[in-house]
Protein backbone atom coordinates (compact mmCIF):
# COMPACT_ATOMS: atom_id res chain seq x y z
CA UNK A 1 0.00 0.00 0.00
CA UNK A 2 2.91 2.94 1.06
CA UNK A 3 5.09 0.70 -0.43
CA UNK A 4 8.94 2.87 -0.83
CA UNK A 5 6.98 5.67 0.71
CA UNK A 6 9.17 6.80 4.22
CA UNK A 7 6.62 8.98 5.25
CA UNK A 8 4.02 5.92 5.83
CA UNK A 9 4.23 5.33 9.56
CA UNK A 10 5.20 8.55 10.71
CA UNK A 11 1.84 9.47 11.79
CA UNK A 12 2.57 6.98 14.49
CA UNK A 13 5.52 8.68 15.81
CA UNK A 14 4.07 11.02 18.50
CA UNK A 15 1.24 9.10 19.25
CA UNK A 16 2.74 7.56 21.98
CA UNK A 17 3.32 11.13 23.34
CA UNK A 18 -0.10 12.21 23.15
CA UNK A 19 -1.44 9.24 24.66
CA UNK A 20 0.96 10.07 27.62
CA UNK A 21 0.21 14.30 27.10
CA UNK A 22 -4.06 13.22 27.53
CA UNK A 23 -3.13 10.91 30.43
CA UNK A 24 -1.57 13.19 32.50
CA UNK A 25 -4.31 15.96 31.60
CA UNK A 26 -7.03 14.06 32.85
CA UNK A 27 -5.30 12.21 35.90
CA UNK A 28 -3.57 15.13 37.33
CA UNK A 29 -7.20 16.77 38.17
CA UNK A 30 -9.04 13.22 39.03
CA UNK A 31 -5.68 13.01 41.57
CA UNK A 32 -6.71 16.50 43.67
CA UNK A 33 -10.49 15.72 43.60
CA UNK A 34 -9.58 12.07 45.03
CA UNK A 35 -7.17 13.49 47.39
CA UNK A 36 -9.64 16.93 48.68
CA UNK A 37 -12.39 14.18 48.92
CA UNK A 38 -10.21 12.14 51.61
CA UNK A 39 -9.94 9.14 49.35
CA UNK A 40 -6.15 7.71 47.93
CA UNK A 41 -4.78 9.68 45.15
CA UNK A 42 -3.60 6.90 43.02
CA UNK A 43 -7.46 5.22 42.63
CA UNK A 44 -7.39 8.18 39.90
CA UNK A 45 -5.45 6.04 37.45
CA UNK A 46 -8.82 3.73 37.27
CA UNK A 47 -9.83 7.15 35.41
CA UNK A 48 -7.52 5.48 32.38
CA UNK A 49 -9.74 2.39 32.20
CA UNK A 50 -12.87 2.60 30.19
CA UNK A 51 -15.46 1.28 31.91
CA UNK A 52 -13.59 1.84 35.43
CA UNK A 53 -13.49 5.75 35.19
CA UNK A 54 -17.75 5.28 35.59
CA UNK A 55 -17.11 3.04 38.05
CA UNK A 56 -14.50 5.65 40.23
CA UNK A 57 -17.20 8.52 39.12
CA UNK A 58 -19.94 7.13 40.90
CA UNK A 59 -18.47 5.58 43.58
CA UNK A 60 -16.58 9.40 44.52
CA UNK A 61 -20.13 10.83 43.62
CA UNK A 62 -22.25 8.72 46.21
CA UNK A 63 -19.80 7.48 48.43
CA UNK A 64 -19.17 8.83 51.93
CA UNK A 65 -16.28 11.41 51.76
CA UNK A 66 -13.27 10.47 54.77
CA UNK A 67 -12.62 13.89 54.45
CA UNK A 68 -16.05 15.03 55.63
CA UNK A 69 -15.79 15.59 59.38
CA UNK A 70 -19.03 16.47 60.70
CA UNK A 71 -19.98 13.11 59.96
CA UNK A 72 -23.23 13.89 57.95
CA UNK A 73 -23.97 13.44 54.50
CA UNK A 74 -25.08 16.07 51.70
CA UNK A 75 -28.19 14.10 51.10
């Protein structure tokens, strides 16, 4: 198909960097919220899973926050 064509793959060549640029992007933020909210930081690299980033949205939306010392919830 791109056959003696060297500019064929080189689409490729940064993808690995954006990959890494959108990673960091989206966990960096999902890190504070996780860590303001009382919970682990590093449960925000489930926000790179598809499937598990719903799962780590809902359970930080309707879970009880460690960091909420009155002891009540926002309900």
């Amino acid at each position: 198909m791109m056959d003696g064509n060297m500019f064929g793959y080189t689409m490729w060549a940064g993808h690995g960097l954006w990959l890494l640029a959108f990673a960091i992007v989206v966990v960096i933020p999902v890190w504070r919220i996780c860590q303001r909210t009382g919970f682990p930081g590093w449960i925000s690299i489930l926000v790179l899973i598809p499937l598990l980033n719903l799962a780590l949205l809902y359970f930080i939306a309707f879970a009880d926050w460690p960091s909420n010392t009155a002891g009540s919830s926002d309900e």
